[in-house]
C-alpha atoms as a PDB file:
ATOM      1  CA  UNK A   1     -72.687  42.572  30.342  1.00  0.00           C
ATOM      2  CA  UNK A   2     -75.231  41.008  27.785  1.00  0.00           C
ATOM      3  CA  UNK A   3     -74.643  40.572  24.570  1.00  0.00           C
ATOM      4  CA  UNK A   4     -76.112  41.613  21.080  1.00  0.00           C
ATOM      5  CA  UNK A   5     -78.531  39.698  19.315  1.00  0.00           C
ATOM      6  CA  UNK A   6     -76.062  37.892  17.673  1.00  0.00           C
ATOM      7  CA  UNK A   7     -74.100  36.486  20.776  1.00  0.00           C
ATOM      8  CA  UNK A   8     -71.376  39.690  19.687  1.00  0.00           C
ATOM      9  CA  UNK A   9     -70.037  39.933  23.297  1.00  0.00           C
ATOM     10  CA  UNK A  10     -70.275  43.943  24.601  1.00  0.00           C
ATOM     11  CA  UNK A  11     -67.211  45.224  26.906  1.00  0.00           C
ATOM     12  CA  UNK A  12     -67.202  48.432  28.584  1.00  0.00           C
ATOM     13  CA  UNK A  13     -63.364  49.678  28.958  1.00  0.00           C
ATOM     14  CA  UNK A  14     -62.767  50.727  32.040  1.00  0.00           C
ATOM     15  CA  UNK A  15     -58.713  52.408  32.444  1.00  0.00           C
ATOM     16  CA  UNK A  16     -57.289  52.433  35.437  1.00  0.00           C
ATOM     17  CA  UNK A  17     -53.812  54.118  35.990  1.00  0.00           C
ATOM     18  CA  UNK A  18     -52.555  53.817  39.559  1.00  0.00           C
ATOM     19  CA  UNK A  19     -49.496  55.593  40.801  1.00  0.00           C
ATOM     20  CA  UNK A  20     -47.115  54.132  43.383  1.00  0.00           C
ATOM     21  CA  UNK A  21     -47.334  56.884  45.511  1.00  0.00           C
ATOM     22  CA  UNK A  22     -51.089  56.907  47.672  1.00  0.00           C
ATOM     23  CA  UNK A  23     -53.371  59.198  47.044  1.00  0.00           C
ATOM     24  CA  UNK A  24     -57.287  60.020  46.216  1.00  0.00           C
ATOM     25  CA  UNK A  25     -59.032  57.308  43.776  1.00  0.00           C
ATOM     26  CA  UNK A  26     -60.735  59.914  40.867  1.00  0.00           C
ATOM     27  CA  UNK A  27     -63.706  58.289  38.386  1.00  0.00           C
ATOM     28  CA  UNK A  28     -64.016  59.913  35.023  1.00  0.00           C
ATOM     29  CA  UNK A  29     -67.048  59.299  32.754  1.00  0.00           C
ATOM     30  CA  UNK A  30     -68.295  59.508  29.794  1.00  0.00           C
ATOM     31  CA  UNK A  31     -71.616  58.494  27.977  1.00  0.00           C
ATOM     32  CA  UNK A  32     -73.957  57.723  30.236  1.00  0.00           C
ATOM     33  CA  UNK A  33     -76.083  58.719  27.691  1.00  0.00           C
ATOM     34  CA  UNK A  34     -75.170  57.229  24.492  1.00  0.00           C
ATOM     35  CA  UNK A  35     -75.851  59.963  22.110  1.00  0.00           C
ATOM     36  CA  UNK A  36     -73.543  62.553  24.664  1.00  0.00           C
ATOM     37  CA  UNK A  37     -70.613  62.409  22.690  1.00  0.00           C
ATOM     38  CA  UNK A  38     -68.576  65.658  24.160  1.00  0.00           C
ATOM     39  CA  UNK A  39     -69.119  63.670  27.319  1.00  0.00           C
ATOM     40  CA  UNK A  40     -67.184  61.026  25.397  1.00  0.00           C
ATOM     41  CA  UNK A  41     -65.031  63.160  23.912  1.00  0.00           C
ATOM     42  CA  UNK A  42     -63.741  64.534  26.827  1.00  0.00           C
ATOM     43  CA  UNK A  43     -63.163  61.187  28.838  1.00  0.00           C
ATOM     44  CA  UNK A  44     -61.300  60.450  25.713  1.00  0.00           C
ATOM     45  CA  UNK A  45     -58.740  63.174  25.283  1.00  0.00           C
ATOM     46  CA  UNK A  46     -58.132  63.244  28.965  1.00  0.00           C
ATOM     47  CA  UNK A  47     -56.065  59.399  28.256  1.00  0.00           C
ATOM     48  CA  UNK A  48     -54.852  60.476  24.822  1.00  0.00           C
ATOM     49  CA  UNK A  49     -52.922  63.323  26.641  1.00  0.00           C
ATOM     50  CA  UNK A  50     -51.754  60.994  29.388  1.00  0.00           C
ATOM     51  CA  UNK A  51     -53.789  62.979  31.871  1.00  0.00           C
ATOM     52  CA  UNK A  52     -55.178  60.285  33.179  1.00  0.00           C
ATOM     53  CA  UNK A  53     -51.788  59.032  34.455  1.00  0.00           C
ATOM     54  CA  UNK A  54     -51.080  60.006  37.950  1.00  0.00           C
ATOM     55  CA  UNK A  55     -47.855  61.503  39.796  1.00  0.00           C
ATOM     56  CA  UNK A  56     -50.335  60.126  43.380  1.00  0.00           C
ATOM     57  CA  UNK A  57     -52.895  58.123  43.474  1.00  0.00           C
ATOM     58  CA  UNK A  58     -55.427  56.686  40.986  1.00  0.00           C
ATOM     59  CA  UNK A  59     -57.200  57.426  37.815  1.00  0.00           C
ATOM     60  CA  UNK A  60     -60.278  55.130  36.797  1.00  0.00           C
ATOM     61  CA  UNK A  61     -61.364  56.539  33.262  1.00  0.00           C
ATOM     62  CA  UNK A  62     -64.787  55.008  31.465  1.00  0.00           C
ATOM     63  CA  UNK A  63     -65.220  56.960  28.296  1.00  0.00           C
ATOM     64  CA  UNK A  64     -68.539  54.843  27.341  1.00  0.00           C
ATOM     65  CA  UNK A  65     -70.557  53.782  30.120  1.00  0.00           C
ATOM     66  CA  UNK A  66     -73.680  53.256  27.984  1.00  0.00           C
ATOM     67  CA  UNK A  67     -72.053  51.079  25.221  1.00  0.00           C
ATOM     68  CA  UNK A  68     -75.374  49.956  23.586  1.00  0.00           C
ATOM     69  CA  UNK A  69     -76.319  53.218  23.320  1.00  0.00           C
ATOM     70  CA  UNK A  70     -73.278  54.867  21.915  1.00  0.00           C
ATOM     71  CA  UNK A  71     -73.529  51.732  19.128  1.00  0.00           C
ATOM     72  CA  UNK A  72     -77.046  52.425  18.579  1.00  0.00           C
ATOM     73  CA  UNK A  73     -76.355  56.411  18.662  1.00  0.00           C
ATOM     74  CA  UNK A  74     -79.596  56.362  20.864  1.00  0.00           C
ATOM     75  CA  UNK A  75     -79.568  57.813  24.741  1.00  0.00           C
ATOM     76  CA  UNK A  76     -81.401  55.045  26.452  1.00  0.00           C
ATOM     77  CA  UNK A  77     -80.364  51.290  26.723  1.00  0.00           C
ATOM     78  CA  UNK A  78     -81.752  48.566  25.004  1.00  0.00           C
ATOM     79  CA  UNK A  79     -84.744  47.593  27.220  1.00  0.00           C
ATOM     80  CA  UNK A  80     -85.812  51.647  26.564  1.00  0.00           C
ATOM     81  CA  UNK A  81     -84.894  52.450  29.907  1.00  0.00           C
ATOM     82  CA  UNK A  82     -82.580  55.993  30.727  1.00  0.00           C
ATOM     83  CA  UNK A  83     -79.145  54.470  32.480  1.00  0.00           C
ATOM     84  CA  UNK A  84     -79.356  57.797  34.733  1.00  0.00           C
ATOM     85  CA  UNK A  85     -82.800  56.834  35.936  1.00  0.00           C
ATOM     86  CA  UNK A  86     -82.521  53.957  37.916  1.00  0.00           C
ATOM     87  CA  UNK A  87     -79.547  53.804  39.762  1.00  0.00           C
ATOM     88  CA  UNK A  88     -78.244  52.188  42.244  1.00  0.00           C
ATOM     89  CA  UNK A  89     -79.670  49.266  40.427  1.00  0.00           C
ATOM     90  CA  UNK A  90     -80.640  45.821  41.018  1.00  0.00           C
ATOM     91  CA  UNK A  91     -79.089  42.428  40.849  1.00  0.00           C
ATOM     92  CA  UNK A  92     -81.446  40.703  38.865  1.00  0.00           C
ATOM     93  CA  UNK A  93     -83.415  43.911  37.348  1.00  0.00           C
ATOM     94  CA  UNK A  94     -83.800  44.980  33.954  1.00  0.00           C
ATOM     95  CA  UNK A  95     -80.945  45.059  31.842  1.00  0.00           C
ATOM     96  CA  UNK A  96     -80.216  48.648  32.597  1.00  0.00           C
ATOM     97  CA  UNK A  97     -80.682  48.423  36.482  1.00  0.00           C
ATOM     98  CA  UNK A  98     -78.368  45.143  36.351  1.00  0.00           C
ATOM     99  CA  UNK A  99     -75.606  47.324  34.479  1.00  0.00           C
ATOM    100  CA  UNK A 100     -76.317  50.337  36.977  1.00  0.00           C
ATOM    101  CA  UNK A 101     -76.008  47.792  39.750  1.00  0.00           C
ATOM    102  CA  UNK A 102     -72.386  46.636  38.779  1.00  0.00           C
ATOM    103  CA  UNK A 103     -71.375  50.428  38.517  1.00  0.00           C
ATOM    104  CA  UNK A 104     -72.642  50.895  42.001  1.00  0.00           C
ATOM    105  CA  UNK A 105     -71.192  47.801  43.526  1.00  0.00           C
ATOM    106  CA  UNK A 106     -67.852  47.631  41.862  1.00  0.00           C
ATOM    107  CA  UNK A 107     -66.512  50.733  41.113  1.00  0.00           C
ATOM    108  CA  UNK A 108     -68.000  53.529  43.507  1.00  0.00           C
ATOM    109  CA  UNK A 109     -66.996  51.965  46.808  1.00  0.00           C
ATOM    110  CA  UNK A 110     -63.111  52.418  45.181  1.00  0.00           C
ATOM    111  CA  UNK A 111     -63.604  55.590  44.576  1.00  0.00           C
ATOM    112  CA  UNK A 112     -63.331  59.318  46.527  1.00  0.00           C
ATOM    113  CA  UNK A 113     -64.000  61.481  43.785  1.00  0.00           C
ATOM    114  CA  UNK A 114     -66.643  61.623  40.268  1.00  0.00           C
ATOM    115  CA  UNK A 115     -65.629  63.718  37.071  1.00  0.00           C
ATOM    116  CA  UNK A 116     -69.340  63.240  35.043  1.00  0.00           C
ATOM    117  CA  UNK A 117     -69.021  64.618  31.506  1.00  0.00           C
ATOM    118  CA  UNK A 118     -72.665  64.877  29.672  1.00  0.00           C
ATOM    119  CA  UNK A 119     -74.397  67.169  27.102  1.00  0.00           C
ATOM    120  CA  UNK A 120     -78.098  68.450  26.992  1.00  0.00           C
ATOM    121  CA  UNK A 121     -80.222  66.183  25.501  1.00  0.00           C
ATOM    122  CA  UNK A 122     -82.064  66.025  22.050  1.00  0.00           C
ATOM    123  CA  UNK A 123     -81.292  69.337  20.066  1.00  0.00           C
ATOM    124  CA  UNK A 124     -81.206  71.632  23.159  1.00  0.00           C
ATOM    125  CA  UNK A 125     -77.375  72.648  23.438  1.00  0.00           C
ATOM    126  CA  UNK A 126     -75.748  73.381  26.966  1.00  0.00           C
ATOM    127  CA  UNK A 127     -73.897  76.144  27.394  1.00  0.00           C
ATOM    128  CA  UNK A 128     -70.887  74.420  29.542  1.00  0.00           C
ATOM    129  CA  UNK A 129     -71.589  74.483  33.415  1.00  0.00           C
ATOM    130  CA  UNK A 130     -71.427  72.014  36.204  1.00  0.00           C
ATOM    131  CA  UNK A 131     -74.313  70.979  38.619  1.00  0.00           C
ATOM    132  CA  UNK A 132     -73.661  70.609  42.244  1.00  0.00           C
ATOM    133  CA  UNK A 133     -75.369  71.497  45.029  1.00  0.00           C
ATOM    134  CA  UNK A 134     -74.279  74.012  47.626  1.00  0.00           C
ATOM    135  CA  UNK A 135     -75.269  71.414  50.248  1.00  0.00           C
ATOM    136  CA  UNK A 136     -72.808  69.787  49.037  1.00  0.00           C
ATOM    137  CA  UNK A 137     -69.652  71.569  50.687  1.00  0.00           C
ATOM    138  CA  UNK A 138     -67.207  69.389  49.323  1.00  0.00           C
ATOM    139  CA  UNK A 139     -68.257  68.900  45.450  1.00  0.00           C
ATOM    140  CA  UNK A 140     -69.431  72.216  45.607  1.00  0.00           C
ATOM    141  CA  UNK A 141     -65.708  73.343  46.723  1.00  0.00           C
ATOM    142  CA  UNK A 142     -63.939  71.719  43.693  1.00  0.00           C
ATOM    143  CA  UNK A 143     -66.503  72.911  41.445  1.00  0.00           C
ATOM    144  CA  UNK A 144     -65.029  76.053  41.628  1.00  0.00           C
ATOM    145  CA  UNK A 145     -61.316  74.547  41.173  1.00  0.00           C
ATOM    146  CA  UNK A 146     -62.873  73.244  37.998  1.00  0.00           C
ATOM    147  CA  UNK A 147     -64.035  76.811  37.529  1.00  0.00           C
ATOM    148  CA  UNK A 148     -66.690  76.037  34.374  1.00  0.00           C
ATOM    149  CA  UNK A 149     -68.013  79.365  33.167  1.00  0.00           C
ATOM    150  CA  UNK A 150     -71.711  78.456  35.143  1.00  0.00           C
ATOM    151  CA  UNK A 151     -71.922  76.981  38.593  1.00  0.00           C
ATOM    152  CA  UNK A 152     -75.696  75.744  38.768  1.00  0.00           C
ATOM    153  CA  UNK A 153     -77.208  74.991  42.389  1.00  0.00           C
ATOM    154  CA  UNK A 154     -79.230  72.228  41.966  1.00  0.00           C
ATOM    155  CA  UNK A 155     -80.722  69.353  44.116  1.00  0.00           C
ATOM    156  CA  UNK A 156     -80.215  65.578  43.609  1.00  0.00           C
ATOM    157  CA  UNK A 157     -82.813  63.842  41.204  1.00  0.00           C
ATOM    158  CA  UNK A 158     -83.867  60.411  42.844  1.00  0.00           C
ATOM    159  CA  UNK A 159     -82.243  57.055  40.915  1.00  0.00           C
ATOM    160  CA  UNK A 160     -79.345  59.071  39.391  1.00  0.00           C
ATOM    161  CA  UNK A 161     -75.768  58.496  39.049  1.00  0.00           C
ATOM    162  CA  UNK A 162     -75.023  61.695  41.315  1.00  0.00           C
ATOM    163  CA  UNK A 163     -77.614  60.926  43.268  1.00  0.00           C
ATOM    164  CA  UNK A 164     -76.117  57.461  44.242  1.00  0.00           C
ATOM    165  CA  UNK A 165     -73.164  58.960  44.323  1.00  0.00           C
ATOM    166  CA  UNK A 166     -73.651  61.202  47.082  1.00  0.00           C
ATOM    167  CA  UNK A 167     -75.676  58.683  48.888  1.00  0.00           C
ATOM    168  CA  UNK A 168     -72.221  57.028  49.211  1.00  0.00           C
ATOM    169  CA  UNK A 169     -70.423  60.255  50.553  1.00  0.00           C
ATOM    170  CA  UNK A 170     -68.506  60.689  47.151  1.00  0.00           C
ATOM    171  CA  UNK A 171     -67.307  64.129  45.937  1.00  0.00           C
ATOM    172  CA  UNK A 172     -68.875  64.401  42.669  1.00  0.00           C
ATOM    173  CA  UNK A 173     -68.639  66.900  39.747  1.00  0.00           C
ATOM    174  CA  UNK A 174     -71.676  67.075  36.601  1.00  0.00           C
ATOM    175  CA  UNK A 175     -70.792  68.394  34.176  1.00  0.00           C
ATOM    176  CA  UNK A 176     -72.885  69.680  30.918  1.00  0.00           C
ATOM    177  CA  UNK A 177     -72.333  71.523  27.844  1.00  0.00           C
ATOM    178  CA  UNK A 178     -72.929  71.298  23.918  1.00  0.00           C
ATOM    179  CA  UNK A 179     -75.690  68.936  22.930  1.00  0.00           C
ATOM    180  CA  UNK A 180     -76.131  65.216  21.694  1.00  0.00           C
ATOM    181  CA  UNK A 181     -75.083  63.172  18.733  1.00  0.00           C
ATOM    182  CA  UNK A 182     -72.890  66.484  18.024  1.00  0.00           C
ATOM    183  CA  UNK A 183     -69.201  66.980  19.303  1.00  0.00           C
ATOM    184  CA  UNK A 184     -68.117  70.487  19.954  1.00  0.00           C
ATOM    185  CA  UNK A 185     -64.501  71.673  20.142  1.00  0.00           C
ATOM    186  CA  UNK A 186     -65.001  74.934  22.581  1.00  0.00           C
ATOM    187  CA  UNK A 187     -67.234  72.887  24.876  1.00  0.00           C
ATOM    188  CA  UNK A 188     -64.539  69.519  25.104  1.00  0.00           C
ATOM    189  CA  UNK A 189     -61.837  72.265  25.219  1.00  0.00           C
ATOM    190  CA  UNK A 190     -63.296  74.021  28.653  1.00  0.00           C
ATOM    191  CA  UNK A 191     -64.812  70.778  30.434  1.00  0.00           C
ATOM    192  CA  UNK A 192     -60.538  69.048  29.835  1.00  0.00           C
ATOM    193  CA  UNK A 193     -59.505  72.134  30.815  1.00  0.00           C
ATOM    194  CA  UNK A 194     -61.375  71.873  34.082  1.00  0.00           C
ATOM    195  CA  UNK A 195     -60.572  68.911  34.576  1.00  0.00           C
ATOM    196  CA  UNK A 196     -57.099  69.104  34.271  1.00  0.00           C
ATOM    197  CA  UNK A 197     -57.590  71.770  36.928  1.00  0.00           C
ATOM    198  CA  UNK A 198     -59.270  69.119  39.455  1.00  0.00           C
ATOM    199  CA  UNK A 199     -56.357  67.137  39.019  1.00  0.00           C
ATOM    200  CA  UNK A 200     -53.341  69.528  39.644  1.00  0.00           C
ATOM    201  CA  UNK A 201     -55.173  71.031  42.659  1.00  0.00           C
ATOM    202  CA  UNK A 202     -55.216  67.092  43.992  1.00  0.00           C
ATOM    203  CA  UNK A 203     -51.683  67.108  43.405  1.00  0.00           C
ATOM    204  CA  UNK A 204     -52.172  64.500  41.030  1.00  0.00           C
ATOM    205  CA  UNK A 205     -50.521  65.811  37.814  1.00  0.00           C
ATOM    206  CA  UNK A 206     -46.888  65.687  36.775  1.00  0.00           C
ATOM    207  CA  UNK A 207     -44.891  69.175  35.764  1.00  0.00           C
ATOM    208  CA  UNK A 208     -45.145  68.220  32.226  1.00  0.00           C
ATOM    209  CA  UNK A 209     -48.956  68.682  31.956  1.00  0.00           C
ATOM    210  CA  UNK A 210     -49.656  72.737  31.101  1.00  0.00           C
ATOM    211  CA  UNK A 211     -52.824  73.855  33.490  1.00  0.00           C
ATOM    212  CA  UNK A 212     -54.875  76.864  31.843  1.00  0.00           C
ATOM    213  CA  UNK A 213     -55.601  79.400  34.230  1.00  0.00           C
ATOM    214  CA  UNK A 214     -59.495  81.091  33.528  1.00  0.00           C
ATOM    215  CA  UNK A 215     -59.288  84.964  34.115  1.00  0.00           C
ATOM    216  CA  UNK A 216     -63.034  84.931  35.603  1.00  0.00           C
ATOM    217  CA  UNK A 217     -64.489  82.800  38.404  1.00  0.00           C
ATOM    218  CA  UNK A 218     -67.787  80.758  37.738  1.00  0.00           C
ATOM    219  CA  UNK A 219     -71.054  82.684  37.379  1.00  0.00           C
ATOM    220  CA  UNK A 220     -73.303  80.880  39.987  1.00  0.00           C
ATOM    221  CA  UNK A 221     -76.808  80.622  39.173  1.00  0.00           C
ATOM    222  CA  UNK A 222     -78.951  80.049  42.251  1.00  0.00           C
ATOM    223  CA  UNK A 223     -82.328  80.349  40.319  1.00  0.00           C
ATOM    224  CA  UNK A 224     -83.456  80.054  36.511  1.00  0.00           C
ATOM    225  CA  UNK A 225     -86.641  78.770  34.469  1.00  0.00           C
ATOM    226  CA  UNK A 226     -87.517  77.463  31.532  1.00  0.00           C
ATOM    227  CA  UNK A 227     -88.715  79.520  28.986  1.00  0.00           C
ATOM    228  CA  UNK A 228     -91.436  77.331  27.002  1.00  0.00           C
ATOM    229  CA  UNK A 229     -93.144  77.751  23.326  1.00  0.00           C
ATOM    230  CA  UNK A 230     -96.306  79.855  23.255  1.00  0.00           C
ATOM    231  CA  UNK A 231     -97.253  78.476  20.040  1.00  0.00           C
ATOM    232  CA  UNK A 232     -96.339  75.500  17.723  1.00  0.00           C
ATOM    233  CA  UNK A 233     -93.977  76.325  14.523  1.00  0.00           C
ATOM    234  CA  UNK A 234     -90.727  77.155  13.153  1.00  0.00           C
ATOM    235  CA  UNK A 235     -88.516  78.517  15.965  1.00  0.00           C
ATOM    236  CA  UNK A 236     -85.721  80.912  15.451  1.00  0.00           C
ATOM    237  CA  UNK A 237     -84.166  81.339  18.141  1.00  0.00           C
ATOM    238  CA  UNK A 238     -81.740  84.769  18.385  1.00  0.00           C
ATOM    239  CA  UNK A 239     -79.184  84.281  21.196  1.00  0.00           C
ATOM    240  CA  UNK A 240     -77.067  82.219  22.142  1.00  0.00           C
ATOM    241  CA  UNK A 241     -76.061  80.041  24.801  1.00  0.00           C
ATOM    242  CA  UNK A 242     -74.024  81.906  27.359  1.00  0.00           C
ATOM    243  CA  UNK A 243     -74.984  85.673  26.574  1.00  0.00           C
ATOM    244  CA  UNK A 244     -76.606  87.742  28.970  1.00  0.00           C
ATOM    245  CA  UNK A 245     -79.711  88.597  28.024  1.00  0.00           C
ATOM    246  CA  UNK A 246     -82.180  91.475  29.774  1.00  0.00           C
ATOM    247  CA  UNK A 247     -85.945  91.325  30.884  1.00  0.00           C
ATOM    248  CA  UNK A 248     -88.346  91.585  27.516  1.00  0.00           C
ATOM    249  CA  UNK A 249     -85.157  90.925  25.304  1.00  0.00           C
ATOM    250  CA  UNK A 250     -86.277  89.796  22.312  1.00  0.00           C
ATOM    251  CA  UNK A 251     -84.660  86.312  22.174  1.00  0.00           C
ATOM    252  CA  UNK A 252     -86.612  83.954  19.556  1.00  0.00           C
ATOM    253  CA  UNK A 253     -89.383  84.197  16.736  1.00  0.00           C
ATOM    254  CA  UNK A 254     -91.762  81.371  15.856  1.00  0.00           C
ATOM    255  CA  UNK A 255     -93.390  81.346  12.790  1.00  0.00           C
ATOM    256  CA  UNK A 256     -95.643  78.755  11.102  1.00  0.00           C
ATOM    257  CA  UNK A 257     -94.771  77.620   7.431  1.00  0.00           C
ATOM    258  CA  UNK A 258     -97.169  79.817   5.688  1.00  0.00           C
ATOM    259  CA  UNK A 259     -95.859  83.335   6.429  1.00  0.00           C
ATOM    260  CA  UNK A 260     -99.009  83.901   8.868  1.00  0.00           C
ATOM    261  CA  UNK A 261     -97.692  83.611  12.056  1.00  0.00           C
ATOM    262  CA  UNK A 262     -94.639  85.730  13.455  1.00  0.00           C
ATOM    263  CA  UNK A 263     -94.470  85.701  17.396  1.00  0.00           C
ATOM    264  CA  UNK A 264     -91.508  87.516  19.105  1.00  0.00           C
ATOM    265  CA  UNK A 265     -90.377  85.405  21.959  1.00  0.00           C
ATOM    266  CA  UNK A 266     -89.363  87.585  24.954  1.00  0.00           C
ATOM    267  CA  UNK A 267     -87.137  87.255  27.830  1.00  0.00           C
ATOM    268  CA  UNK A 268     -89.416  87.311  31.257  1.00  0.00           C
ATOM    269  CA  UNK A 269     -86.367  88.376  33.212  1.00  0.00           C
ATOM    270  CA  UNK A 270     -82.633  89.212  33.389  1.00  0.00           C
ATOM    271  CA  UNK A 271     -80.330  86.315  33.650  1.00  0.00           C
ATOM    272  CA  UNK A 272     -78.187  84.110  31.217  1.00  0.00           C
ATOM    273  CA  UNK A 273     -78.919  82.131  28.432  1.00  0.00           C
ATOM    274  CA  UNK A 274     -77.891  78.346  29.687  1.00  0.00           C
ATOM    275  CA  UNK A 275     -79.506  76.193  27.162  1.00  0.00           C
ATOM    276  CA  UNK A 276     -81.030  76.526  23.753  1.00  0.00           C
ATOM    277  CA  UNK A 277     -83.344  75.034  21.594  1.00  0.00           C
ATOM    278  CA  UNK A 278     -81.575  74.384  18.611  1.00  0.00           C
ATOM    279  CA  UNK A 279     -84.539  71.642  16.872  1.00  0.00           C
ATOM    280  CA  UNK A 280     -86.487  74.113  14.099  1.00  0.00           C
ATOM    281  CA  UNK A 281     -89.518  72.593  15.155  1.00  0.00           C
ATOM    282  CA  UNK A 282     -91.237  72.604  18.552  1.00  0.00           C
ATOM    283  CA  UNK A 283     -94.718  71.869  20.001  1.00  0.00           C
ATOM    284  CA  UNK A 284     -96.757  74.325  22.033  1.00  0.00           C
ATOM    285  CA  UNK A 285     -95.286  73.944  25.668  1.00  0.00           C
ATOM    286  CA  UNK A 286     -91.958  72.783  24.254  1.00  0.00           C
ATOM    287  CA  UNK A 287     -88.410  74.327  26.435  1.00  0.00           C
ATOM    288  CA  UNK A 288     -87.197  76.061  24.088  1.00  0.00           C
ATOM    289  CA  UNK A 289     -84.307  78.423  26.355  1.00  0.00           C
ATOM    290  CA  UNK A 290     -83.224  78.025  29.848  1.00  0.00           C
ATOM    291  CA  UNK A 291     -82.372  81.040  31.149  1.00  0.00           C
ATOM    292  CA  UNK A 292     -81.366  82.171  34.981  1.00  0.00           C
ATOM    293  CA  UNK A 293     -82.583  84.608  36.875  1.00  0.00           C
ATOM    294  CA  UNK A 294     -80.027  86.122  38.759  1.00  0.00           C
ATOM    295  CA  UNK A 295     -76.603  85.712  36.555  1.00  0.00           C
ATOM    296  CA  UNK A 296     -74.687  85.491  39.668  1.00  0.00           C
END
């Protein structure tokens, strides 16, 4: 890795727990973005409760794989470029490609299976799901071991993580929830939980570790759209992430600061709230809800 400014050296942990016994090789990470703390959170908790110690086979844990931005609290690295943006990398690229390189070249050939923890970006808060495509047979599959409350279809986006993951033929599980530079308990809670799930269904877990059982399968969302600020203002919005919401429900009001302006933001369709605005400013055009459009 480079180093700061200052010559300060910069590490990037990477855990590894192998058991004697052979088994699959599972990557869990954090922070790929370095203001997604849950993302961080999660990777964290999973070796503080010795889950990341297996019974078979091995457990590779990075909690931060963007260090400089967790220490600059800032998503992108150094050189302004977005880590999930230009992967696989190059060997002599910018610093980000370099780093995304290294990631690609020494870690994912070791690996059969990708636990990705992130969290929506700026002040729009996830409500917690995992991405995979339905292409995808074997990802999708253990998405629904990991059973997150949303299962979102959704294609590959060229130069990302996933995407060069699945280039290589790994299994690989996104997952998103809560929002950045904020750590939420309920949203940590469910993506450990899932994992934990992963695990025990690869046999990888010891009797010790207690595996919580979810009473209701995934809602898949096939479809959804992003619902996007009429007007500049104040926005208010009035659901939240996760509740169903019906066609011309009213959802949101912006307002502008002089008590002129009061528009009622409306749902266009049925379908579930899956991400929220949460900044008390937006821009005309701004997303300000994500919503899907078939629930299931």
């Amino acid at each position: 890795m480079a180093k700061l400014y200052t010559s300060t050296s910069i590490e990037v942990p990477v855990i590894i727990n192998r058991s004697k016994k052979a088994g699959p090789v599972v990557l869990v990470t954090g922070g790929i973005h370095g203001d997604e703390i849950n993302g961080i959170e999660v990777v964290r908790q999973l070796i503080s409760k010795k889950i990341n110690k297996p019974v078979i086979g091995t457990i590779i844990a990075i909690p931060v794989l963007n260090v400089f931005g967790f220490l600059s609290g800032k998503r992108e690295f150094p050189d302004g470029r977005d880590l999930n943006r230009v992967f696989p990398g190059t060997k002599s690229g910018a610093l980000a490609s370099r780093f995304a390189y290294q990631v690609s070249s020494e870690i994912l050939p070791h690996v059969d299976i990708i636990l990705d923890f992130h969290t929506g970006g700026a002040q729009r808060f996830n409500a917690p799901h995992l991405r995979v495509s339905q292409l995808e047979v074997n990802s999708w599959n253990l998405a629904k071991v990991f059973n997150a409350p949303f299962l979102m279809h959704g294609n590959n986006i060229k130069k990302t993580f996933r995407a060069t993951c699945s280039d290589l033929g790994k299994t690989y599980l996104l997952f998103e929830g809560g929002m950045s530079n904020r750590s939420d308990k309920e949203v940590v809670s469910t993506a450990v939980n899932g994992a934990i799930r992963v695990l025990e269904h690869l046999k990888m877990l010891g009797p010790d570790i207690p595996v919580e059982v979810r009473k209701e399968d995934s809602i898949i969302v096939t479809d959804s759209m992003w619902i996007r600020a009429k007007y500049s203002g104040l926005l208010h919005p009035k659901v939240k992430t996760g509740k169903r919401v019906e066609k011309d429900e009213f959802i949101a009001i912006i307002t502008d600061p002089y008590g002129e302006l009061r528009y009622k933001v409306k749902s266009p369709h049925a379908g579930y709230v899956i991400n929220v605005n949460h900044s008390p400013l937006v821009y005309q055009g701004d997303a300000i809800f994500h919503i899907s459009k078939h629930g299931q």
